[in-house]
N, C-alpha and C. Protein backbone atom coordinates (compact mmCIF):
# COMPACT_ATOMS: atom_id res chain seq x y z
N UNK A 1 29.35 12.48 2.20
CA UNK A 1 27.93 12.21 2.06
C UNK A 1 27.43 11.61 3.37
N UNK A 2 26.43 11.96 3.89
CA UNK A 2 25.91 11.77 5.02
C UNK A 2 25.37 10.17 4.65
N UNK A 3 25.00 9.29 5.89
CA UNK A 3 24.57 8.52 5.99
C UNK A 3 23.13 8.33 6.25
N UNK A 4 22.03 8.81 5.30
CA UNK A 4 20.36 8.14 5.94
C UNK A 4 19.85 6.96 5.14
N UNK A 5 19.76 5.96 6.34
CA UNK A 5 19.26 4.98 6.33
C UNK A 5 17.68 5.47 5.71
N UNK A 6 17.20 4.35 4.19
CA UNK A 6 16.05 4.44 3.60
C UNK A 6 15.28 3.27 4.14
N UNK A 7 14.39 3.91 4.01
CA UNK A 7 14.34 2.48 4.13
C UNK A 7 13.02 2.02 3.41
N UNK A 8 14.30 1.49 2.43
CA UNK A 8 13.74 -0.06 1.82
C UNK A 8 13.88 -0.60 2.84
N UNK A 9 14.70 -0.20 3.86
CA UNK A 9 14.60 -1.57 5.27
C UNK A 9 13.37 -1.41 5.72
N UNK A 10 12.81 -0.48 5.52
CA UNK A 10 11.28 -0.29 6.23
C UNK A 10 10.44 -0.49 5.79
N UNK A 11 10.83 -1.55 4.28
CA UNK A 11 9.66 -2.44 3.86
C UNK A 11 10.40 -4.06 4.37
N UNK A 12 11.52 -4.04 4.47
CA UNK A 12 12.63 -5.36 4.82
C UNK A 12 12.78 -5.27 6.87
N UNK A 13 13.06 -4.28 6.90
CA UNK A 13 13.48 -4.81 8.44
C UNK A 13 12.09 -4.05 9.27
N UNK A 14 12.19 -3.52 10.48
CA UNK A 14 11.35 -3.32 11.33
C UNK A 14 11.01 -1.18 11.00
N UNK A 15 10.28 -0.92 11.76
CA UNK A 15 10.06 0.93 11.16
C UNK A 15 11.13 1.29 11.91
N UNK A 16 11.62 2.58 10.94
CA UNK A 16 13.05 2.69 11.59
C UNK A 16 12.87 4.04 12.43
N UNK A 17 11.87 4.38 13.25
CA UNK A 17 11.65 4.04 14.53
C UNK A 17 12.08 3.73 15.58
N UNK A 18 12.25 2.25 15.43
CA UNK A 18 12.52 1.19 16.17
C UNK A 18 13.88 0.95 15.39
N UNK A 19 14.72 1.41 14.89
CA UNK A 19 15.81 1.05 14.90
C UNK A 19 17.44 2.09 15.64
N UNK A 20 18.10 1.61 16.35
CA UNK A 20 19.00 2.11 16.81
C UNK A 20 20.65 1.54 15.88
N UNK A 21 21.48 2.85 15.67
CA UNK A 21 22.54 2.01 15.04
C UNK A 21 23.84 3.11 16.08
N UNK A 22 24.70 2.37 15.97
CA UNK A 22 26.13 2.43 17.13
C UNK A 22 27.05 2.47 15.93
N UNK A 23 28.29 3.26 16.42
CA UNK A 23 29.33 3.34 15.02
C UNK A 23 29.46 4.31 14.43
N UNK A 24 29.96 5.10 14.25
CA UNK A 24 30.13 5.94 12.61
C UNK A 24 30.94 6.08 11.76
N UNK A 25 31.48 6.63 10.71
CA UNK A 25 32.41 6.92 9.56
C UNK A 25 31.77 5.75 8.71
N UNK A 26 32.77 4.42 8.76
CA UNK A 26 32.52 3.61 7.06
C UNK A 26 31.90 2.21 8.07
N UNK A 27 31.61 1.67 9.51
CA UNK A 27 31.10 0.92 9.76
C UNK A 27 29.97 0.98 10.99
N UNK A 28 28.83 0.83 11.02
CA UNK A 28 27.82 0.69 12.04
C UNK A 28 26.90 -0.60 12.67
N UNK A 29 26.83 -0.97 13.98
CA UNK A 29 26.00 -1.90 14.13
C UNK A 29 24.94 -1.28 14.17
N UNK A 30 23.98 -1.88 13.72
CA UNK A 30 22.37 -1.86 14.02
C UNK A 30 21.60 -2.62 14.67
N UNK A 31 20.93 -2.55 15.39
CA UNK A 31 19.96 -3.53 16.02
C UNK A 31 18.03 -3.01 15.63
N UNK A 32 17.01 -3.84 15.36
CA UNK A 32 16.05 -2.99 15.61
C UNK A 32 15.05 -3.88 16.83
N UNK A 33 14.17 -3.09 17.08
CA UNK A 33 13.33 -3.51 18.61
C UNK A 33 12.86 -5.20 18.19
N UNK A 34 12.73 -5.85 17.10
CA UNK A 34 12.33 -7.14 17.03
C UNK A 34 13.48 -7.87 17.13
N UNK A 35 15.20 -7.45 17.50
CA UNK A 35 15.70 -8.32 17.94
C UNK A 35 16.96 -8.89 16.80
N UNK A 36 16.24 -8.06 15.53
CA UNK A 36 17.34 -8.58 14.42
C UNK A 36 18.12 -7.75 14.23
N UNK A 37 19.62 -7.55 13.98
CA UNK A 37 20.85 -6.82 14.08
C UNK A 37 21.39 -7.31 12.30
N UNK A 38 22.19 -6.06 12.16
CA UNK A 38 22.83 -6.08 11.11
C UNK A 38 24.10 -4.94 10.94
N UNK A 39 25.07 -5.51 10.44
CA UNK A 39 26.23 -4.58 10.25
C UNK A 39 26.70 -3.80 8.91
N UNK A 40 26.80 -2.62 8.99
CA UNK A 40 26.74 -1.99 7.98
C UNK A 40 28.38 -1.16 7.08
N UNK A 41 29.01 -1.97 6.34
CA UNK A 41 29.77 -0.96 6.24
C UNK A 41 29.74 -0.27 4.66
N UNK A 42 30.85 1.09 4.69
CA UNK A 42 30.69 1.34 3.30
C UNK A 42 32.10 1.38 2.92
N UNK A 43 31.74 1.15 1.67
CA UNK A 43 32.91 1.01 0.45
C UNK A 43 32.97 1.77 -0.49
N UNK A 44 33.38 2.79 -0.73
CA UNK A 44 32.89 3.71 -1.52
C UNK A 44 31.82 4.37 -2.02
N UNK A 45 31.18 4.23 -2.73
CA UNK A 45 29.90 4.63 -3.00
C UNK A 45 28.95 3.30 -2.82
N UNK A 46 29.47 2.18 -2.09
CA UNK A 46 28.80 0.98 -1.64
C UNK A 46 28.40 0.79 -0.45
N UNK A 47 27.72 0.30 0.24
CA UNK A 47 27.30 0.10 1.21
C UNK A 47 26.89 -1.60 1.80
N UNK A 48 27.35 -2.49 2.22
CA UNK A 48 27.52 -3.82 2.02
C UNK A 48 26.71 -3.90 4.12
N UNK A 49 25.78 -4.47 3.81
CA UNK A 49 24.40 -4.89 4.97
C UNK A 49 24.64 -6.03 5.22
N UNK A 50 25.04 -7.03 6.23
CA UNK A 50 25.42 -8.35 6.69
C UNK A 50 24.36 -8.44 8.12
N UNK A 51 23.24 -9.49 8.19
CA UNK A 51 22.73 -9.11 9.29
C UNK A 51 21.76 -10.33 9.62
N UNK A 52 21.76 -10.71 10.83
CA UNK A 52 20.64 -11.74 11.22
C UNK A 52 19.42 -11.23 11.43
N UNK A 53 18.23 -12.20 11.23
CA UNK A 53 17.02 -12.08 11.56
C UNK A 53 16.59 -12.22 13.34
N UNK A 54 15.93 -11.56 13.80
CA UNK A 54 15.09 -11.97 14.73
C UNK A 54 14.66 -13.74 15.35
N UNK A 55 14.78 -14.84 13.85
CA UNK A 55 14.72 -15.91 14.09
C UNK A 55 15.83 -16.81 13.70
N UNK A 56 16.86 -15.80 13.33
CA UNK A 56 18.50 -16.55 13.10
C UNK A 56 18.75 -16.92 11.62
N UNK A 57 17.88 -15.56 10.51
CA UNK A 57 18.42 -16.55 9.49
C UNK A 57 19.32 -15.38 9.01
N UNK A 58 20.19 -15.39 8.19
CA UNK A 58 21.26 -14.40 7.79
C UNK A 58 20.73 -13.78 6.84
N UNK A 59 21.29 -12.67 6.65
CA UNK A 59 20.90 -12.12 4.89
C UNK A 59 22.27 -11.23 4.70
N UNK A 60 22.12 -10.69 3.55
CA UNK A 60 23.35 -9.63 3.56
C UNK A 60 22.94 -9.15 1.89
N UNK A 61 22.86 -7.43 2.27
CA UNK A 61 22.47 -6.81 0.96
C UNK A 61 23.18 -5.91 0.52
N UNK A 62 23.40 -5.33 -0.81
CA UNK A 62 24.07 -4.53 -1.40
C UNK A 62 23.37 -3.76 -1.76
N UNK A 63 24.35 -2.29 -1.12
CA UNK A 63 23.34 -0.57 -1.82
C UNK A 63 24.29 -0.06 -2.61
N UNK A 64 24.03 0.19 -3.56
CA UNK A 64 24.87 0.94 -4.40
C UNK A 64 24.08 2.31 -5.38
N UNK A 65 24.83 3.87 -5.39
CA UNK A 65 23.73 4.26 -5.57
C UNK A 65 24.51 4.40 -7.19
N UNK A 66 23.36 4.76 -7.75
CA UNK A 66 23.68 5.36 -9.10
C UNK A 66 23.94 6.77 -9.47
N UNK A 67 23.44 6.81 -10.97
CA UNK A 67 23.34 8.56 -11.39
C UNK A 67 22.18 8.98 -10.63
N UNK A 68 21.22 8.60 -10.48
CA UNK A 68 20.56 9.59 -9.66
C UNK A 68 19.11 8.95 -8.45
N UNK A 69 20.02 8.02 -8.13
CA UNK A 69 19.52 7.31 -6.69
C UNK A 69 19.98 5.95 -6.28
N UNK A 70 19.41 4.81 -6.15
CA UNK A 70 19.99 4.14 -5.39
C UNK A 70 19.48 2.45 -6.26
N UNK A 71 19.88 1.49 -5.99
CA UNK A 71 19.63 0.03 -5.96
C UNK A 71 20.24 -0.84 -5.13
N UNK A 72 19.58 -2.08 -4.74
CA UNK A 72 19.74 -2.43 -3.23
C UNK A 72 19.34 -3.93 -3.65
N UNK A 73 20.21 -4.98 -3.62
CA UNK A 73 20.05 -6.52 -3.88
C UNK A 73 20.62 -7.27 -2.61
N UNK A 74 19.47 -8.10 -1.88
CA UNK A 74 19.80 -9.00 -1.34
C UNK A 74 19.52 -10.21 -1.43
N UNK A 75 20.10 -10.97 -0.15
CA UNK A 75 19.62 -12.38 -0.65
C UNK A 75 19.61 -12.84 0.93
N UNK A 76 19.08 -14.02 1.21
CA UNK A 76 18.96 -14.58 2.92
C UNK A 76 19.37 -16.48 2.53
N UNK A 77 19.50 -16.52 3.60
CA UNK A 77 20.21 -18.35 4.22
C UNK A 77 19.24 -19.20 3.80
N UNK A 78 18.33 -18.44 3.53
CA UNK A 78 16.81 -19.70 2.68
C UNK A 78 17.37 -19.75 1.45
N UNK A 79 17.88 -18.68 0.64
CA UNK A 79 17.85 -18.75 -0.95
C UNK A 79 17.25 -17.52 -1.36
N UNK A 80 16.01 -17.05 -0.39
CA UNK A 80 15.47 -16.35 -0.85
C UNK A 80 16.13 -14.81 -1.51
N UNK A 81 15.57 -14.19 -2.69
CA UNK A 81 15.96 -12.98 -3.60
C UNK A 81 15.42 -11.49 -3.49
N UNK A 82 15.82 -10.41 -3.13
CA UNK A 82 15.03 -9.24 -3.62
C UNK A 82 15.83 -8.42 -3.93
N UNK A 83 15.21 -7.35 -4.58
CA UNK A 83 15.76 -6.33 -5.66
C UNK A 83 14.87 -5.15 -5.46
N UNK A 84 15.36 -3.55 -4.82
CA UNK A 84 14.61 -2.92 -5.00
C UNK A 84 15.55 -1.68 -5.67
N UNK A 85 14.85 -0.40 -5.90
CA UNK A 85 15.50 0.59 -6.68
C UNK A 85 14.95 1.99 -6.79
N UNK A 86 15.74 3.05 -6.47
CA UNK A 86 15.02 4.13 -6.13
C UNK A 86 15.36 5.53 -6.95
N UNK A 87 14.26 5.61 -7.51
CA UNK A 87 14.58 6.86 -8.65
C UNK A 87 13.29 7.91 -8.51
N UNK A 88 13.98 8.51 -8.25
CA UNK A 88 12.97 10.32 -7.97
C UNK A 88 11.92 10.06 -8.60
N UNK A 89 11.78 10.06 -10.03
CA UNK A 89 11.06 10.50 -10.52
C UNK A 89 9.86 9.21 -10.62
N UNK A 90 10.17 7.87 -10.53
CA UNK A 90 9.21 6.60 -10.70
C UNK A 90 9.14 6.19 -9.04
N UNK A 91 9.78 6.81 -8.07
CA UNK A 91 10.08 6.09 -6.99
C UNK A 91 10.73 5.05 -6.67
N UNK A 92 10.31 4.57 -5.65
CA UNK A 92 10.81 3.15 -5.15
C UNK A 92 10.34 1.72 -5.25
N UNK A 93 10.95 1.05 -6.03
CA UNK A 93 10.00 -0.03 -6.71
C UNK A 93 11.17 -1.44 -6.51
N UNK A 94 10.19 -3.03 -6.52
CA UNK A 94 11.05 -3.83 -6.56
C UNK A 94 10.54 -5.50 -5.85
N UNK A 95 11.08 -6.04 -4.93
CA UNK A 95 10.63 -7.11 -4.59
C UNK A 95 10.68 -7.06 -3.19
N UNK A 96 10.14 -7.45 -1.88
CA UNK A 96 10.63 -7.56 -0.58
C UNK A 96 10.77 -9.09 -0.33
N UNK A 97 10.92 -9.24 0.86
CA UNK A 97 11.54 -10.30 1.48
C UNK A 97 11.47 -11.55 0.63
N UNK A 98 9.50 -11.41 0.85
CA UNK A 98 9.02 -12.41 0.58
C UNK A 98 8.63 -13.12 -1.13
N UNK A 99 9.42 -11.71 -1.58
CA UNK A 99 8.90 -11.76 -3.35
C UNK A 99 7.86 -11.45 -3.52
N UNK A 100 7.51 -10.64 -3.01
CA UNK A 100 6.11 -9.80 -3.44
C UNK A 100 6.67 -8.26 -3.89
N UNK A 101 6.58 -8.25 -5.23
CA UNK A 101 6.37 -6.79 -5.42
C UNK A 101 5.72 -5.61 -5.07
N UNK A 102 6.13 -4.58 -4.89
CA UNK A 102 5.82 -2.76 -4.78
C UNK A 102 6.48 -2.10 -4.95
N UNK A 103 5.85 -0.69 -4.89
CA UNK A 103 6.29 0.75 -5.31
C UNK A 103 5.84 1.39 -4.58
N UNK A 104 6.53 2.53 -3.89
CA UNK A 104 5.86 3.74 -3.42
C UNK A 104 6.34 4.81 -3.96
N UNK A 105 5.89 5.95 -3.44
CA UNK A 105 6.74 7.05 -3.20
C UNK A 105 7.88 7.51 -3.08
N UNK A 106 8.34 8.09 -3.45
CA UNK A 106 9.53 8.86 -2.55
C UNK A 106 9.40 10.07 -2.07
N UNK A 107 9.28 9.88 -0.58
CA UNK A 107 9.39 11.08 0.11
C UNK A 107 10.13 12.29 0.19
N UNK A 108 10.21 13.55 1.02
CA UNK A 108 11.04 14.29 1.03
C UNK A 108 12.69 13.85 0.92
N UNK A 109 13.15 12.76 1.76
CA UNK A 109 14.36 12.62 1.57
C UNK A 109 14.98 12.57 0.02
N UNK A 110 14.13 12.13 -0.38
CA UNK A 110 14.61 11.77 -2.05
C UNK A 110 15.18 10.31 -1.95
N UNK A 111 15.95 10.06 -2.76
CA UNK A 111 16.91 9.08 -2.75
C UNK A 111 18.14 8.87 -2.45
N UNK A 112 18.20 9.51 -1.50
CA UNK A 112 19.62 9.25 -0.61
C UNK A 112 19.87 8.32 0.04
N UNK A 113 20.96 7.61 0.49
CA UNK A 113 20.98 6.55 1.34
C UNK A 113 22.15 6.09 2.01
């Protein structure tokens, strides 16, 4: 299974765009243009995100996909919680950084990740 980055990071990290990642098979660094980096590896059908902010605070999130797309829980060095989740047919829905809920779309990619 190929690796495309969704991005829920592109409601969480910077437009991915602006993101460059180094690495391939089961581990990758990432960096994006604001400076915050994160390491990515996978574990089976897991995907485990360990990564600093731009202003030094840590986070580290879990993708795991399901029957038929994806869910993604992190957490950061504040305490702070989010939860998002991606299903074809309702889209992509959940909490970002800051605990503010949304939903969008899902684009052509579908729910791959």
């Amino acid at each position: 299974m190929s690796v495309v980055l969704i991005l829920a990071l592109a409601a969480m990290q910077s437009d991915s765009s602006t993101l460059t990642c180094g690495g391939s098979g089961l581990v990758r660094n990432c960096t994006a243009a604001d400076g915050s980096t994160y390491i990515e590896r996978r574990i089976g059908q897991r995907l485990v995100r360990k990564g600093t902010t731009s202003d030094g605070q840590s986070w580290t999130e879990y993708v795991s996909q399901n029957l038929d797309g994806w869910r993604l829980q992190g957490e950061d060095s504040t305490g702070a919680q989010w939860f998002q989740m991606c299903n074809p047919r309702s889209g992509i829905r959940g909490t970002d950084r800051s605990g503010q809920p949304f939903a969008r779309k899902v684009g052509e990619e579908g729910c791959t990740y």
